[in-house]
PDB file of N, CA and C in Angstrom:
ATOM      1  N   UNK A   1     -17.817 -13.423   6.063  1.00  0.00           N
ATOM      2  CA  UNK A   1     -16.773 -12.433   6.149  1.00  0.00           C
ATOM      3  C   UNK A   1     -15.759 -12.901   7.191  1.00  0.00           C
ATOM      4  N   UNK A   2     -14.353 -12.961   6.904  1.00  0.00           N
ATOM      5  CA  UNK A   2     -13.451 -13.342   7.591  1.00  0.00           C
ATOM      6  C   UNK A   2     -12.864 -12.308   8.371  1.00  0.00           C
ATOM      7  N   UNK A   3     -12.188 -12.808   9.814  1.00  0.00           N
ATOM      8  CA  UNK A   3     -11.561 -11.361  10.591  1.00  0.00           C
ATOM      9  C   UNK A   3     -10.171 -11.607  10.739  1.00  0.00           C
ATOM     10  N   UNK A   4      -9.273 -10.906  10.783  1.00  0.00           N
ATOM     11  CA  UNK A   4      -8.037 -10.961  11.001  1.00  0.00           C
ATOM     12  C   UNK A   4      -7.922  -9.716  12.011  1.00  0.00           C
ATOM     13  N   UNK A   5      -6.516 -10.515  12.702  1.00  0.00           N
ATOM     14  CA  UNK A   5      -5.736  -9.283  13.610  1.00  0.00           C
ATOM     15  C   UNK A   5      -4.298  -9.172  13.276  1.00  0.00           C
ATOM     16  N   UNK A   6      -4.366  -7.212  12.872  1.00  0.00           N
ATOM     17  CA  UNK A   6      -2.770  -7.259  12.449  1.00  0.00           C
ATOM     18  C   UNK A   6      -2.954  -6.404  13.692  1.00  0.00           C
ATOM     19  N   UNK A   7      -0.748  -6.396  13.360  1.00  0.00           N
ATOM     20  CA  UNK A   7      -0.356  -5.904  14.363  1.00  0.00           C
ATOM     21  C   UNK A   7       0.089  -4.704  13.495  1.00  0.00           C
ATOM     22  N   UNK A   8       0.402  -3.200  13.891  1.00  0.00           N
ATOM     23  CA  UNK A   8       0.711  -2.264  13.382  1.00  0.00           C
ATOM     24  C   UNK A   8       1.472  -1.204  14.327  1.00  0.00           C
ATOM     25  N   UNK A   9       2.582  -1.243  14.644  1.00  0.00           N
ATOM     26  CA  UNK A   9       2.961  -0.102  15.464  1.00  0.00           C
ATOM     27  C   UNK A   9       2.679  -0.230  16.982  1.00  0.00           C
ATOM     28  N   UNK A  10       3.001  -2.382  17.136  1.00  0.00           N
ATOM     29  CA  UNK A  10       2.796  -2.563  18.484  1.00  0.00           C
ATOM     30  C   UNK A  10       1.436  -2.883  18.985  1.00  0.00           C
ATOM     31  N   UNK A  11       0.307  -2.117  18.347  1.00  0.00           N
ATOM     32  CA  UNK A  11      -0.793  -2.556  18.419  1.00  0.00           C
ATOM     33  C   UNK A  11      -1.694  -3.690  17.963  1.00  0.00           C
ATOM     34  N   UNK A  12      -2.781  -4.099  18.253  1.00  0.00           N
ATOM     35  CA  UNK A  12      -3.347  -4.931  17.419  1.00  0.00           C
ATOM     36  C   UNK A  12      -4.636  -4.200  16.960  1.00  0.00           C
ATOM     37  N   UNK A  13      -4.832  -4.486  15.883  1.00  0.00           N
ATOM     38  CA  UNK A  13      -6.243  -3.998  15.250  1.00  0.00           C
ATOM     39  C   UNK A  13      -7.138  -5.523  14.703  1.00  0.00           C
ATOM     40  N   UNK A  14      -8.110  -5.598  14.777  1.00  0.00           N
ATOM     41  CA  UNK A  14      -9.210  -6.605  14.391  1.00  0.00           C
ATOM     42  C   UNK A  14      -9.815  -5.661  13.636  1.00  0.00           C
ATOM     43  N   UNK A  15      -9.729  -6.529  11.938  1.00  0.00           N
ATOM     44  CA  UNK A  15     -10.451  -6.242  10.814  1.00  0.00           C
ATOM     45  C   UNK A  15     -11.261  -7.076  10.191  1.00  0.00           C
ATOM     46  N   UNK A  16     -11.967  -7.100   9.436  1.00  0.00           N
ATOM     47  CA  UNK A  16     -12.765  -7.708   8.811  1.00  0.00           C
ATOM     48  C   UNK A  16     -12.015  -7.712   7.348  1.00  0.00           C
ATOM     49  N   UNK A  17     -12.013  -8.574   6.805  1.00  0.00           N
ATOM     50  CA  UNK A  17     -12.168  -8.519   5.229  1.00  0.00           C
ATOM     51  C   UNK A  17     -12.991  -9.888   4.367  1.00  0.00           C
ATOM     52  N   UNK A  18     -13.085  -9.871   3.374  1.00  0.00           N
ATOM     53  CA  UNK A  18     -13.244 -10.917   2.846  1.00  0.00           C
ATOM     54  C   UNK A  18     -12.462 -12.046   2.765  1.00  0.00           C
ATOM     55  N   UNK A  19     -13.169 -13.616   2.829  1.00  0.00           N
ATOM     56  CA  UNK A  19     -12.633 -14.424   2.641  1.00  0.00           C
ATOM     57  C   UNK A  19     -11.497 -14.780   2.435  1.00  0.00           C
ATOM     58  N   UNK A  20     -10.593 -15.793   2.578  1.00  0.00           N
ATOM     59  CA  UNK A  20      -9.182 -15.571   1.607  1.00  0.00           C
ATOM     60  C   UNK A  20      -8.251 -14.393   1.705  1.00  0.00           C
ATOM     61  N   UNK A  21      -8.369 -13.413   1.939  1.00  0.00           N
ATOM     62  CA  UNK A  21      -8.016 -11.791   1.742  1.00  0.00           C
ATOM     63  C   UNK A  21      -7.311 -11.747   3.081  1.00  0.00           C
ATOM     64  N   UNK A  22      -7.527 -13.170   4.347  1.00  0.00           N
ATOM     65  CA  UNK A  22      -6.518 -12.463   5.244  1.00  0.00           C
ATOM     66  C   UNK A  22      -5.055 -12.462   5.646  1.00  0.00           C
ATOM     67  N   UNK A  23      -4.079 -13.297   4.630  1.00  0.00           N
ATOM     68  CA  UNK A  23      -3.222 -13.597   4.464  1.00  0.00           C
ATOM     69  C   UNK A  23      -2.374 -12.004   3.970  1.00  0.00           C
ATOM     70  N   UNK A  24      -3.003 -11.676   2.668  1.00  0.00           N
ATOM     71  CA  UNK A  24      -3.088 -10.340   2.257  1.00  0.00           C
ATOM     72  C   UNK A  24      -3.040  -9.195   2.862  1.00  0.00           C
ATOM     73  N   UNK A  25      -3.679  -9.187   3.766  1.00  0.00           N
ATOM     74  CA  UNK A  25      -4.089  -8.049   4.827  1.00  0.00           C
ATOM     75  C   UNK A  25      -2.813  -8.296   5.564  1.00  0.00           C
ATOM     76  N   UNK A  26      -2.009  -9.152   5.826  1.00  0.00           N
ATOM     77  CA  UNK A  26      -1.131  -9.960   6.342  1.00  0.00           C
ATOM     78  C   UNK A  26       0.175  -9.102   6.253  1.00  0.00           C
ATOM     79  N   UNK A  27       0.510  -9.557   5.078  1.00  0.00           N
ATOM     80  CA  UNK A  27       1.486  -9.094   4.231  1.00  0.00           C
ATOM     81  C   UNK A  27       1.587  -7.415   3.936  1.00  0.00           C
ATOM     82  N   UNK A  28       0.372  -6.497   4.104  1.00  0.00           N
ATOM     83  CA  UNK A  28       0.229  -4.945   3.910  1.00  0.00           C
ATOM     84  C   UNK A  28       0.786  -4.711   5.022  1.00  0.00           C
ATOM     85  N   UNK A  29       0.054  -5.370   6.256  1.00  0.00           N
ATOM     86  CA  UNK A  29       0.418  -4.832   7.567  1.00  0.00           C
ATOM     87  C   UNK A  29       2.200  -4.862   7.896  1.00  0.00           C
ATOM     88  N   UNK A  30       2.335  -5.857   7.408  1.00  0.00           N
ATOM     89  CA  UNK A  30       4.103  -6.078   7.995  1.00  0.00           C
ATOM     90  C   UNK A  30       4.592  -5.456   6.896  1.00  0.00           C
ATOM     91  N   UNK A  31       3.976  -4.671   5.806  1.00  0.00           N
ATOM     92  CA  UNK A  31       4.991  -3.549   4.686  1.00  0.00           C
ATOM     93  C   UNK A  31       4.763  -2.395   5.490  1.00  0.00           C
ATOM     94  N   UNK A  32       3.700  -1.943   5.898  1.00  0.00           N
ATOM     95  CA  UNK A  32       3.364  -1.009   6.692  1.00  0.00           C
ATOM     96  C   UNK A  32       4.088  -0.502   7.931  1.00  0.00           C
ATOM     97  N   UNK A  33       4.624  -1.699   8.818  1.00  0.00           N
ATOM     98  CA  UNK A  33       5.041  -1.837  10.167  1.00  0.00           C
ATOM     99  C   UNK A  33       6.533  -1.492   9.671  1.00  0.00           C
ATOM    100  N   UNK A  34       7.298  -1.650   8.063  1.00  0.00           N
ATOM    101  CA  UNK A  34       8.559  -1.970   7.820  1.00  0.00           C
ATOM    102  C   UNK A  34       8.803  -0.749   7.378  1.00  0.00           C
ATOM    103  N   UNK A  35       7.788   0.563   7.191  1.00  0.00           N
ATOM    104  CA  UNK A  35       7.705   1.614   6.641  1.00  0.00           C
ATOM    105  C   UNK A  35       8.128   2.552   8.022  1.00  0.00           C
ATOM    106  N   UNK A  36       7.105   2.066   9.233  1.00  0.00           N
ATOM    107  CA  UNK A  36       7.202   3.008  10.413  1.00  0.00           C
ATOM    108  C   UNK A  36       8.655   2.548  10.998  1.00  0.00           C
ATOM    109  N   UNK A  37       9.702   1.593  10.658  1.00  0.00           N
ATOM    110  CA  UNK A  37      10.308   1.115  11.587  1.00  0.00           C
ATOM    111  C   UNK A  37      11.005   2.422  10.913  1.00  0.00           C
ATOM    112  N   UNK A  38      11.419   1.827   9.794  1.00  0.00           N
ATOM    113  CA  UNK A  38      12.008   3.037   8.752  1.00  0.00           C
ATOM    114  C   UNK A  38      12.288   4.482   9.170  1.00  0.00           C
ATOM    115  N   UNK A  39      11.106   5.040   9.140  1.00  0.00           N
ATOM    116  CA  UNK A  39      10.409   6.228   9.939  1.00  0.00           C
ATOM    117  C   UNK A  39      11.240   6.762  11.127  1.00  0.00           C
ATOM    118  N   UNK A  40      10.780   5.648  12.213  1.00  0.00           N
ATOM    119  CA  UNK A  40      11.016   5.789  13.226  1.00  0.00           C
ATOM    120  C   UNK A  40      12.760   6.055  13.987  1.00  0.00           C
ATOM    121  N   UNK A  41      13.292   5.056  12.626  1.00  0.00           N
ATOM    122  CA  UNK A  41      14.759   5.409  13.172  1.00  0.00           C
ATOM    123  C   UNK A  41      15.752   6.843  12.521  1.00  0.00           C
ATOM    124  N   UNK A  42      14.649   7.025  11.091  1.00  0.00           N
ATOM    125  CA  UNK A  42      14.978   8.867  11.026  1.00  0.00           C
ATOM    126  C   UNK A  42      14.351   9.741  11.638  1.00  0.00           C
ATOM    127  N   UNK A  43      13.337   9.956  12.057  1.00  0.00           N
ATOM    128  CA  UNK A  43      12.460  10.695  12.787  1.00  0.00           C
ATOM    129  C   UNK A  43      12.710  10.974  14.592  1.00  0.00           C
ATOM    130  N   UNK A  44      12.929  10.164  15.115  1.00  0.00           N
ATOM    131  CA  UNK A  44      12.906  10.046  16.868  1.00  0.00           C
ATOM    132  C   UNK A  44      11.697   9.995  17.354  1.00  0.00           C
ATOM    133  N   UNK A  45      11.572  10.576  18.178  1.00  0.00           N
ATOM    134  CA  UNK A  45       9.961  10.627  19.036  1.00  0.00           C
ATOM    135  C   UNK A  45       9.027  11.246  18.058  1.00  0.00           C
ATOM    136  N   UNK A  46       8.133  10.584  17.690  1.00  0.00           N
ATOM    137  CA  UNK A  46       7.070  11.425  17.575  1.00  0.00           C
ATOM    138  C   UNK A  46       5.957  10.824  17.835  1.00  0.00           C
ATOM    139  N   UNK A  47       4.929  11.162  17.688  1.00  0.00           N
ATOM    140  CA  UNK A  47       3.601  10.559  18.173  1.00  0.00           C
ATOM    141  C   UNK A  47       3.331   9.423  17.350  1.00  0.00           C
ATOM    142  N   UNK A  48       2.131   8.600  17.821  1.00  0.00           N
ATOM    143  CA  UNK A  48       1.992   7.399  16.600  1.00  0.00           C
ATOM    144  C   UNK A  48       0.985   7.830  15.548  1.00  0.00           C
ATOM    145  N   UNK A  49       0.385   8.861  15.383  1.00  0.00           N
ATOM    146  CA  UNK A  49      -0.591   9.557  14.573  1.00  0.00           C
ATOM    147  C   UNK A  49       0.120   9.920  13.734  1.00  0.00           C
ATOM    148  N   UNK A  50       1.541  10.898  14.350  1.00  0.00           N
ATOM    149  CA  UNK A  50       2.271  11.353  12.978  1.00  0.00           C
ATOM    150  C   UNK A  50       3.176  10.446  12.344  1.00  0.00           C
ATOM    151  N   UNK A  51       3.495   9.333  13.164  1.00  0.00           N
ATOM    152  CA  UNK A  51       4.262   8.311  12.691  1.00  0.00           C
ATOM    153  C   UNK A  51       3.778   7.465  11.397  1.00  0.00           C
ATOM    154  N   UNK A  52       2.233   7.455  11.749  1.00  0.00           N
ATOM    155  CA  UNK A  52       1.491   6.611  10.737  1.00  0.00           C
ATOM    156  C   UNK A  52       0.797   7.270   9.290  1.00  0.00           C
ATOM    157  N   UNK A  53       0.950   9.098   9.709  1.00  0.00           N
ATOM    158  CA  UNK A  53       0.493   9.599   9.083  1.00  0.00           C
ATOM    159  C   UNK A  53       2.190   9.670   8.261  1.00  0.00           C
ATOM    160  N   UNK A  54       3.168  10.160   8.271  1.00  0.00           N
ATOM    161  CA  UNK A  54       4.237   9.684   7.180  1.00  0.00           C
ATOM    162  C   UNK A  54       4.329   8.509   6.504  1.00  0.00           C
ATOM    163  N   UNK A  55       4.100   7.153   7.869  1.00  0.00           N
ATOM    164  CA  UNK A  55       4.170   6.184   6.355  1.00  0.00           C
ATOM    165  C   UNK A  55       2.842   6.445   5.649  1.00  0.00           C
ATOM    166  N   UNK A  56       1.907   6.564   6.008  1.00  0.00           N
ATOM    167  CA  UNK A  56       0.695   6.671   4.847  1.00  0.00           C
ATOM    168  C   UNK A  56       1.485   7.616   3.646  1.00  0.00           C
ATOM    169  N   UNK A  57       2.221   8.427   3.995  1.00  0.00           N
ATOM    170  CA  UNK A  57       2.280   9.837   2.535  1.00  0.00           C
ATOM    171  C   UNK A  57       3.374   9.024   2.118  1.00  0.00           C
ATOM    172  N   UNK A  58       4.303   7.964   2.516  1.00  0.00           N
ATOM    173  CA  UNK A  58       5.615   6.849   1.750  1.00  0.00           C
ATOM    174  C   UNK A  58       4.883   6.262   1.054  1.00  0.00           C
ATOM    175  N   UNK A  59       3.832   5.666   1.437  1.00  0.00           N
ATOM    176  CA  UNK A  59       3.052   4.641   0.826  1.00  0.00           C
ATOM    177  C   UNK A  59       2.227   5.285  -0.523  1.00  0.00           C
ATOM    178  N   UNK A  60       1.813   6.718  -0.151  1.00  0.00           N
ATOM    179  CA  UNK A  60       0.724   7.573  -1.356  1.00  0.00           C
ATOM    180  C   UNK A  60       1.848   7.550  -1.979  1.00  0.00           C
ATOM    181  N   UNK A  61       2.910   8.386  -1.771  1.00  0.00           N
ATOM    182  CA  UNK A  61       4.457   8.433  -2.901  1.00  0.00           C
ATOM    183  C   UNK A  61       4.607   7.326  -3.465  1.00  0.00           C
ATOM    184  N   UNK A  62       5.269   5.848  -3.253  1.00  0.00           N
ATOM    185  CA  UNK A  62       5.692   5.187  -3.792  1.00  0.00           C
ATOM    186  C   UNK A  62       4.363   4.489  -5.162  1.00  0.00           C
ATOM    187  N   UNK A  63       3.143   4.713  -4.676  1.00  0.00           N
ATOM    188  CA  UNK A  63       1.851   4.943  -5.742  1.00  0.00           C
ATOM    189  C   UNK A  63       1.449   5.366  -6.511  1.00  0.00           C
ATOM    190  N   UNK A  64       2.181   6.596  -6.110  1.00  0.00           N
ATOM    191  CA  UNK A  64       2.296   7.516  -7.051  1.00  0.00           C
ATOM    192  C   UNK A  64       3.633   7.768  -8.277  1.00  0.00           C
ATOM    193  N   UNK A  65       4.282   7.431  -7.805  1.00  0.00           N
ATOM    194  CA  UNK A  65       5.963   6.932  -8.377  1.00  0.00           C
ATOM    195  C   UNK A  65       5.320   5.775  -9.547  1.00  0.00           C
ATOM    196  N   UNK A  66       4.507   4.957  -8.845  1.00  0.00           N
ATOM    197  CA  UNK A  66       4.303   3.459  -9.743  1.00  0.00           C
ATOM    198  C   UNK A  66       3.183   4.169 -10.847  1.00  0.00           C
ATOM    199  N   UNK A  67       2.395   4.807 -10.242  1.00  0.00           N
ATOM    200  CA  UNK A  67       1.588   5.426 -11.716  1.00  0.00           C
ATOM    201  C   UNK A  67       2.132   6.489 -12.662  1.00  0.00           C
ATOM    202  N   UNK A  68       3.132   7.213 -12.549  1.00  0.00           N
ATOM    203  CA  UNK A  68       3.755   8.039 -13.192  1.00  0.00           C
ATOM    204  C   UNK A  68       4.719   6.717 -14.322  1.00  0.00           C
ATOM    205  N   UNK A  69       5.230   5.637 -13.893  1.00  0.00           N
ATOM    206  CA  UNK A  69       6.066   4.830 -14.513  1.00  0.00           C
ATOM    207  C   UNK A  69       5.023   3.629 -15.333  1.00  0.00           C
ATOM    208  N   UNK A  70       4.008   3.581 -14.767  1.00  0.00           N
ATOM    209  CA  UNK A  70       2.970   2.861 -15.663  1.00  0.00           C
ATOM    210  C   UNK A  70       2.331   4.011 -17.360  1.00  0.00           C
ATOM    211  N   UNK A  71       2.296   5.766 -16.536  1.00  0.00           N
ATOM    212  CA  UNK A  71       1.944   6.176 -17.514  1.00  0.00           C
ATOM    213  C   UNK A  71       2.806   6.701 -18.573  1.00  0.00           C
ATOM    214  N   UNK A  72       4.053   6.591 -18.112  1.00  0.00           N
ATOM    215  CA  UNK A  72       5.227   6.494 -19.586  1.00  0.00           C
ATOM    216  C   UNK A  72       5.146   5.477 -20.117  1.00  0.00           C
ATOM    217  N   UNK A  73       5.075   4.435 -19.551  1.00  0.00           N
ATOM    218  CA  UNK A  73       5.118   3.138 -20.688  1.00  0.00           C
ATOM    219  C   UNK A  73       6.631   2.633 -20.221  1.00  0.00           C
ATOM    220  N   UNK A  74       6.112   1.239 -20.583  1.00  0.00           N
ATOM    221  CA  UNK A  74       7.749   0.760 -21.162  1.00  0.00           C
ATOM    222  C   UNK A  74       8.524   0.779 -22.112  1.00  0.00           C
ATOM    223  N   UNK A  75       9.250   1.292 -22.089  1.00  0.00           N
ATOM    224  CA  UNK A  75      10.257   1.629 -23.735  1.00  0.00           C
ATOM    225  C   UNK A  75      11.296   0.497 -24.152  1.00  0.00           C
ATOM    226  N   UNK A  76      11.863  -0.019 -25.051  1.00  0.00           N
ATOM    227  CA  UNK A  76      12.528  -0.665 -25.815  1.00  0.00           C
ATOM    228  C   UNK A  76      12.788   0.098 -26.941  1.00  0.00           C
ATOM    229  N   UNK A  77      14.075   0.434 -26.538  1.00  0.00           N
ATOM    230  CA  UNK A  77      14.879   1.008 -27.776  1.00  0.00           C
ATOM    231  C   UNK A  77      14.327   2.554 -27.779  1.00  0.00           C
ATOM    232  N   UNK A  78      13.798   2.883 -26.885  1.00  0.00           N
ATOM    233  CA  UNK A  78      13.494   4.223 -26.866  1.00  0.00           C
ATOM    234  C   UNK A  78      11.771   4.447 -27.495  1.00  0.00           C
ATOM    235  N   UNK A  79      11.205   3.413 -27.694  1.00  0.00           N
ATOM    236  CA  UNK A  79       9.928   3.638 -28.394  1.00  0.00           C
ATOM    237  C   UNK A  79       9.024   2.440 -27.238  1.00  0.00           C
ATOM    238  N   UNK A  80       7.633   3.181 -27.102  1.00  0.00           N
ATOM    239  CA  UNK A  80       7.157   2.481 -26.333  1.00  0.00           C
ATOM    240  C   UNK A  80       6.741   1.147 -26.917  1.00  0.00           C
ATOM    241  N   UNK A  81       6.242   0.244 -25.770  1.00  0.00           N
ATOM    242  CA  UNK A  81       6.602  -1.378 -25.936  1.00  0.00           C
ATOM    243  C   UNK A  81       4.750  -1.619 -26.732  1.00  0.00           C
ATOM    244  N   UNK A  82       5.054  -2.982 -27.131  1.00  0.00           N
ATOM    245  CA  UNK A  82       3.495  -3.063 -27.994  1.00  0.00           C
ATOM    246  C   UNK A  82       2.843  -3.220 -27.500  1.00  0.00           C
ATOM    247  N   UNK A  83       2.026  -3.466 -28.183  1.00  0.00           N
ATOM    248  CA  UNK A  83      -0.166  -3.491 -27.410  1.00  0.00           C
ATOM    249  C   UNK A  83       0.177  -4.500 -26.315  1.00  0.00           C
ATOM    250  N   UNK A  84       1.090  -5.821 -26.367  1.00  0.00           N
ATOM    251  CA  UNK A  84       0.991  -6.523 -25.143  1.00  0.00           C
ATOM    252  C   UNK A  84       1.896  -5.785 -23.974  1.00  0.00           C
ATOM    253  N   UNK A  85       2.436  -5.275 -24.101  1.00  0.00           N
ATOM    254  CA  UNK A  85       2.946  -4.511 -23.239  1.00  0.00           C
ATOM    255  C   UNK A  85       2.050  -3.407 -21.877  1.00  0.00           C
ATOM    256  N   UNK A  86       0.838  -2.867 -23.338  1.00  0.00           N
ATOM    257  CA  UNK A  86       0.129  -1.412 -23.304  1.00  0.00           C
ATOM    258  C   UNK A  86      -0.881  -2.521 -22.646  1.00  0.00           C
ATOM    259  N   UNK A  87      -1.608  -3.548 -22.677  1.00  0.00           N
ATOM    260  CA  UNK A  87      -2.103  -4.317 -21.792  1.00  0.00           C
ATOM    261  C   UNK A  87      -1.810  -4.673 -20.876  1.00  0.00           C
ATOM    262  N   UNK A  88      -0.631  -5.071 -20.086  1.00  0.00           N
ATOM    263  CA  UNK A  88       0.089  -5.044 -19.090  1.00  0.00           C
ATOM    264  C   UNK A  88      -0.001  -4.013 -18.515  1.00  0.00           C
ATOM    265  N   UNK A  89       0.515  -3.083 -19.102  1.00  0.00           N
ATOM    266  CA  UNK A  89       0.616  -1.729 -18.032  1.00  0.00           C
ATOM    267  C   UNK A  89      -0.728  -1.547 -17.717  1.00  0.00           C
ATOM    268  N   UNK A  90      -1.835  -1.748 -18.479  1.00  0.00           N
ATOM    269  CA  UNK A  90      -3.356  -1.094 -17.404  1.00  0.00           C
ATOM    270  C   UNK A  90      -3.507  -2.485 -16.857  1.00  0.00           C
ATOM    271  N   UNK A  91      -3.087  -3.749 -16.520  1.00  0.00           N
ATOM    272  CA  UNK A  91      -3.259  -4.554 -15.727  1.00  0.00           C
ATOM    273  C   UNK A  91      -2.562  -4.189 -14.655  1.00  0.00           C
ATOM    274  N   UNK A  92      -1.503  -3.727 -14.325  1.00  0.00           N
ATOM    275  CA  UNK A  92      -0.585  -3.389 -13.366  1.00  0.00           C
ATOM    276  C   UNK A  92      -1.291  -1.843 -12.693  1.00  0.00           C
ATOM    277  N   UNK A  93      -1.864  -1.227 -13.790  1.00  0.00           N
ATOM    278  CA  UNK A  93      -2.701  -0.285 -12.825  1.00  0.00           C
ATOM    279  C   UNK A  93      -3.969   0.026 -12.373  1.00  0.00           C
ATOM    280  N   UNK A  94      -4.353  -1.059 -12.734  1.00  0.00           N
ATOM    281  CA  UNK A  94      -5.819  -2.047 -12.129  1.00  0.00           C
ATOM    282  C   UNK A  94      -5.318  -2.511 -10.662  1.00  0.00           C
ATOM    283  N   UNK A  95      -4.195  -3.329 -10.735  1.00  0.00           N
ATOM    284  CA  UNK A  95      -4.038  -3.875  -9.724  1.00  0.00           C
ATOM    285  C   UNK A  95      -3.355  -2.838  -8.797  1.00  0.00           C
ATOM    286  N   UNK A  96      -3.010  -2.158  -8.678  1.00  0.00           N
ATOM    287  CA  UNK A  96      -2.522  -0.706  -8.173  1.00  0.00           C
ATOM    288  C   UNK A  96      -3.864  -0.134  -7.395  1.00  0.00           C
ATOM    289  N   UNK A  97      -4.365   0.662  -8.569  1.00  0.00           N
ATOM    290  CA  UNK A  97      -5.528   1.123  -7.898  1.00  0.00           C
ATOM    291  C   UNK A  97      -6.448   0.002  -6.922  1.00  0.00           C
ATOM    292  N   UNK A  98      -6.316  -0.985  -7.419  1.00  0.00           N
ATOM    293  CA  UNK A  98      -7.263  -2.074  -6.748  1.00  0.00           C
ATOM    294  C   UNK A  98      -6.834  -2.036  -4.552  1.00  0.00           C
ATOM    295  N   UNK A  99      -5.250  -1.697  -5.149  1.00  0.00           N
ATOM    296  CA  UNK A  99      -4.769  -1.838  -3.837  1.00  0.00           C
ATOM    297  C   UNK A  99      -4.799  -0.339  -2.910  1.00  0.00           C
ATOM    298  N   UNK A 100      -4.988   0.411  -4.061  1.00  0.00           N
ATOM    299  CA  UNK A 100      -5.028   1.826  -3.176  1.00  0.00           C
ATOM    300  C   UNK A 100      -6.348   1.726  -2.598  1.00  0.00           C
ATOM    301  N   UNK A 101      -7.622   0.944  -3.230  1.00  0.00           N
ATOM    302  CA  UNK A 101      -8.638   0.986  -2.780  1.00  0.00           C
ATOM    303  C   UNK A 101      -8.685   0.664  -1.534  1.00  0.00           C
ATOM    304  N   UNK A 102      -8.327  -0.505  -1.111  1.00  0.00           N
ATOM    305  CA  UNK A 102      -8.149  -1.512  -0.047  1.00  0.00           C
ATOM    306  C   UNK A 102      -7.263  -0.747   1.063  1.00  0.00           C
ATOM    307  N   UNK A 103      -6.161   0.048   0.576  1.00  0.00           N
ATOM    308  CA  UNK A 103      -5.427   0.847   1.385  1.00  0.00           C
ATOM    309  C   UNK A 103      -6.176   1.776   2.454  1.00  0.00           C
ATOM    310  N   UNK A 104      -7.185   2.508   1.493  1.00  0.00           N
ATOM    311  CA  UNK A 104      -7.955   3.188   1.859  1.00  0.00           C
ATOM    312  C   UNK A 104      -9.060   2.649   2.999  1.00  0.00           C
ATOM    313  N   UNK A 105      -9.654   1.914   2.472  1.00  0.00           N
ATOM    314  CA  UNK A 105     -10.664   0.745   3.443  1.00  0.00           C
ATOM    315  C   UNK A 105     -10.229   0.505   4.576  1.00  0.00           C
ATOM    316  N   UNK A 106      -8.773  -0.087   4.533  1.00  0.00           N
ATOM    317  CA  UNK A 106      -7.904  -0.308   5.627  1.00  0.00           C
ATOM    318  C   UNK A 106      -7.831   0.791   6.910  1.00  0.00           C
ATOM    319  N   UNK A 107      -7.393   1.739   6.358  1.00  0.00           N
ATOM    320  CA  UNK A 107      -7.469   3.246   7.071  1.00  0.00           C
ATOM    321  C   UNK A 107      -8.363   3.707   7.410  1.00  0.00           C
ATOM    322  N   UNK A 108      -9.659   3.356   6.786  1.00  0.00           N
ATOM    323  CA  UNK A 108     -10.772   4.553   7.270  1.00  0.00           C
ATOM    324  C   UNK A 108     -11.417   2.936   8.298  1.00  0.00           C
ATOM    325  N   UNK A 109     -11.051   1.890   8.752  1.00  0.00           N
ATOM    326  CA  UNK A 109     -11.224   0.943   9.931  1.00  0.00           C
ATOM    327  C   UNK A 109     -10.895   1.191  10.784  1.00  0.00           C
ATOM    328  N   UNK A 110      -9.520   1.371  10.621  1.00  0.00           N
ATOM    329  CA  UNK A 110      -8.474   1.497  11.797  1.00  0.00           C
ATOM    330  C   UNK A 110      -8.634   2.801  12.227  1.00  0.00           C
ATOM    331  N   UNK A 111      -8.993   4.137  11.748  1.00  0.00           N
ATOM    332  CA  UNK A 111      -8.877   5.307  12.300  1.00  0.00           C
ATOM    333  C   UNK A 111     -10.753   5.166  13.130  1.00  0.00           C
ATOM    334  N   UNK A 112     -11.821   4.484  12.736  1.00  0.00           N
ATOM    335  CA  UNK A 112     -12.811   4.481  13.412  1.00  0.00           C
ATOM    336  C   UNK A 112     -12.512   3.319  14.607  1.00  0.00           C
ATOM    337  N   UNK A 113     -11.745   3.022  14.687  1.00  0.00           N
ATOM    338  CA  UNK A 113     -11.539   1.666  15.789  1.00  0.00           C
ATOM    339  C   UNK A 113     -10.950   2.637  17.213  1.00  0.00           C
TER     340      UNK A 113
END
């Protein structure tokens, strides 16, 4: 099991993940950090609990945005797109959920740390 340290809101956290996976972990953290900067310059002071707790509900939204647009389908010409298409879209929400999983994992580390 491999460890990485992101940085998140100034801090550092030491995680564990699998192998390979810490590059990844990499890349969440600095979407994460690009969410609170976000945040931070509409918001003003607020604590870093509630800071982190908005981007978490940007992050559930924009997840939620992506599964609402996976479950219309893609249309062409107004009619949804074919079976390779309709395969795509549950690959894209495989990999979605795959990441909400990990999202989750992520969070329930960092809030026991």
């Amino acid at each position: 099991m491999a460890q990485v340290t992101l940085n998140v809101n100034g801090r550092k956290y030491s995680i564990s993940c699998q192998d390979g996976q810490e590059d990844h972990l990499l890349g969440l953290s600095k979407y994460i950090n690009q969410k609170i900067e976000e945040l931070r310059g509409s918001m003003g002071q607020v604590s870093e609990a509630h800071l982190l707790l908005m981007a978490g509900l940007l992050l559930a939204d924009e997840l939620h945005e992506a599964y609402i647009q996976i479950d219309d389908g893609k249309t062409v010409g107004g009619q949804k797109s074919s079976a390779n298409g309709e395969v795509e879209a549950e690959q894209v929400a495989a990999a979605l959920e795959s990441c909400a999983d990990r999202l989750e994992d992520i969070a329930a580390r960092l809030e026991s740390q």
